[in-house]
Protein backbone atom coordinates (compact mmCIF):
# COMPACT_ATOMS: atom_id res chain seq x y z
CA UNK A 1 0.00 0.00 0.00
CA UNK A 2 1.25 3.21 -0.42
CA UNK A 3 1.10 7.08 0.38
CA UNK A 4 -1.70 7.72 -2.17
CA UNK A 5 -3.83 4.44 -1.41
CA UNK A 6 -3.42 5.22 2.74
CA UNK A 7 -4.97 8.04 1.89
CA UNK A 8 -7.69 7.42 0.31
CA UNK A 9 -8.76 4.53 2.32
CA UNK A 10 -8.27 6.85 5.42
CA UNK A 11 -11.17 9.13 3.76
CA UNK A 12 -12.92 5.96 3.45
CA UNK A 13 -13.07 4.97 7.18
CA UNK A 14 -13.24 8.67 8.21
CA UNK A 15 -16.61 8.70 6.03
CA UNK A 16 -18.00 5.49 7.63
CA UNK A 17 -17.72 6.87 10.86
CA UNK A 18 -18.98 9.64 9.73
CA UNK A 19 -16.06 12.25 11.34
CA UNK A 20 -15.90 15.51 9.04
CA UNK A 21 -12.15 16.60 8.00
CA UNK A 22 -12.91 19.84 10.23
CA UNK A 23 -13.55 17.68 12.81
CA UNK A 24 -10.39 15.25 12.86
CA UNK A 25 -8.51 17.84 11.53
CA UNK A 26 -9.17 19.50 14.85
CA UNK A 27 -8.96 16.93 16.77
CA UNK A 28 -5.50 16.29 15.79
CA UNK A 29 -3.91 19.73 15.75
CA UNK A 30 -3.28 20.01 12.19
CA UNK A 31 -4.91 21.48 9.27
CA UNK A 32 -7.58 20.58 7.50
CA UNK A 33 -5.97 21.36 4.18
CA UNK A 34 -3.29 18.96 4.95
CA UNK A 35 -5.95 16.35 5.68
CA UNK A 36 -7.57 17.06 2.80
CA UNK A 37 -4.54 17.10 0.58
CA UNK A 38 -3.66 13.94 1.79
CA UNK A 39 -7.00 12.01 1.09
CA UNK A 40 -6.36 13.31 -2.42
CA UNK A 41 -2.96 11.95 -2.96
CA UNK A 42 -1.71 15.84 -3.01
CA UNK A 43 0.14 16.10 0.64
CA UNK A 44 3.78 14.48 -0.60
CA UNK A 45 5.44 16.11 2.37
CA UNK A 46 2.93 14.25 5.26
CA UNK A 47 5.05 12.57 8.10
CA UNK A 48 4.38 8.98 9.12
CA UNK A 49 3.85 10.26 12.91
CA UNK A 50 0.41 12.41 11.40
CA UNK A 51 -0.34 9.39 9.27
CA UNK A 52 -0.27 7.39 12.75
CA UNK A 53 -2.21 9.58 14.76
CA UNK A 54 -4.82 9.26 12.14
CA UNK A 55 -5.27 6.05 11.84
CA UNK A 56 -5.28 6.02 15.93
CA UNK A 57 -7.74 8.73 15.54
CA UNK A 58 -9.89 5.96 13.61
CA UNK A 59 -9.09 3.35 15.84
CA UNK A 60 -6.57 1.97 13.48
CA UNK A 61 -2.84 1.24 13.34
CA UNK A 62 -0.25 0.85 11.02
CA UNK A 63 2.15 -2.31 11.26
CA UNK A 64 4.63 -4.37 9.21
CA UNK A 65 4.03 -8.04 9.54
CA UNK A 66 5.85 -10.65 9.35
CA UNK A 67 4.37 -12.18 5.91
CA UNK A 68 4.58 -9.14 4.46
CA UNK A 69 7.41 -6.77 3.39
CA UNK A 70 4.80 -3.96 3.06
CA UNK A 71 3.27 -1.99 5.78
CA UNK A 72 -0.04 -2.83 6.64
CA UNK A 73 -2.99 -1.69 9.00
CA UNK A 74 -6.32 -3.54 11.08
C-alpha cells in the first residue's frame, strides 16, 4: 500500500464513521488542508507520525508483519 492508497482509504473509514475533515482535523492539531490534501494523494510532504495519529484517531494502526514486506494496518 502506499502514500496515495493510505490516503484514500483513510477518507474511506473517516466517512464510515462519519467524522468531518474539520472535525479530525481538529482533533488532531493540524490542518484541515493537509488532511484534505492527503486524502487526495496531493500532501507528498505528510510525516508517518500524522499518518499514525490518524489512523489512531480511527481506531486503526499501522504495522509491518511478518508475511509481508509492506506496511499494513487492522
Amino acid at each position: 500500500m502506499d502514500f496515495l492508497e493510505l490516503g484514500v482509504m483513510i477518507k474511506t473509514l473517516r466517512d464510515e464513521q462519519k467524522v468531518t475533515q474539520k472535525q479530525m482535523a481538529e482533533h488532531l492539531a493540524i490542518s484541515r488542508a493537509t488532511l484534505s490534501a492527503f486524502e487526495n494523494g496531493r500532501a507528498g510532504d505528510i510525516g508517518i507520525k500524522k499518518v499514525m495519529l490518524m489512523l489512531d484517531y480511527l481506531g486503526y494502526q499501522l504495522r509491518i508483519g511478518k508475511k509481508s514486506r509492506l506496511p499494513t494496518f487492522e
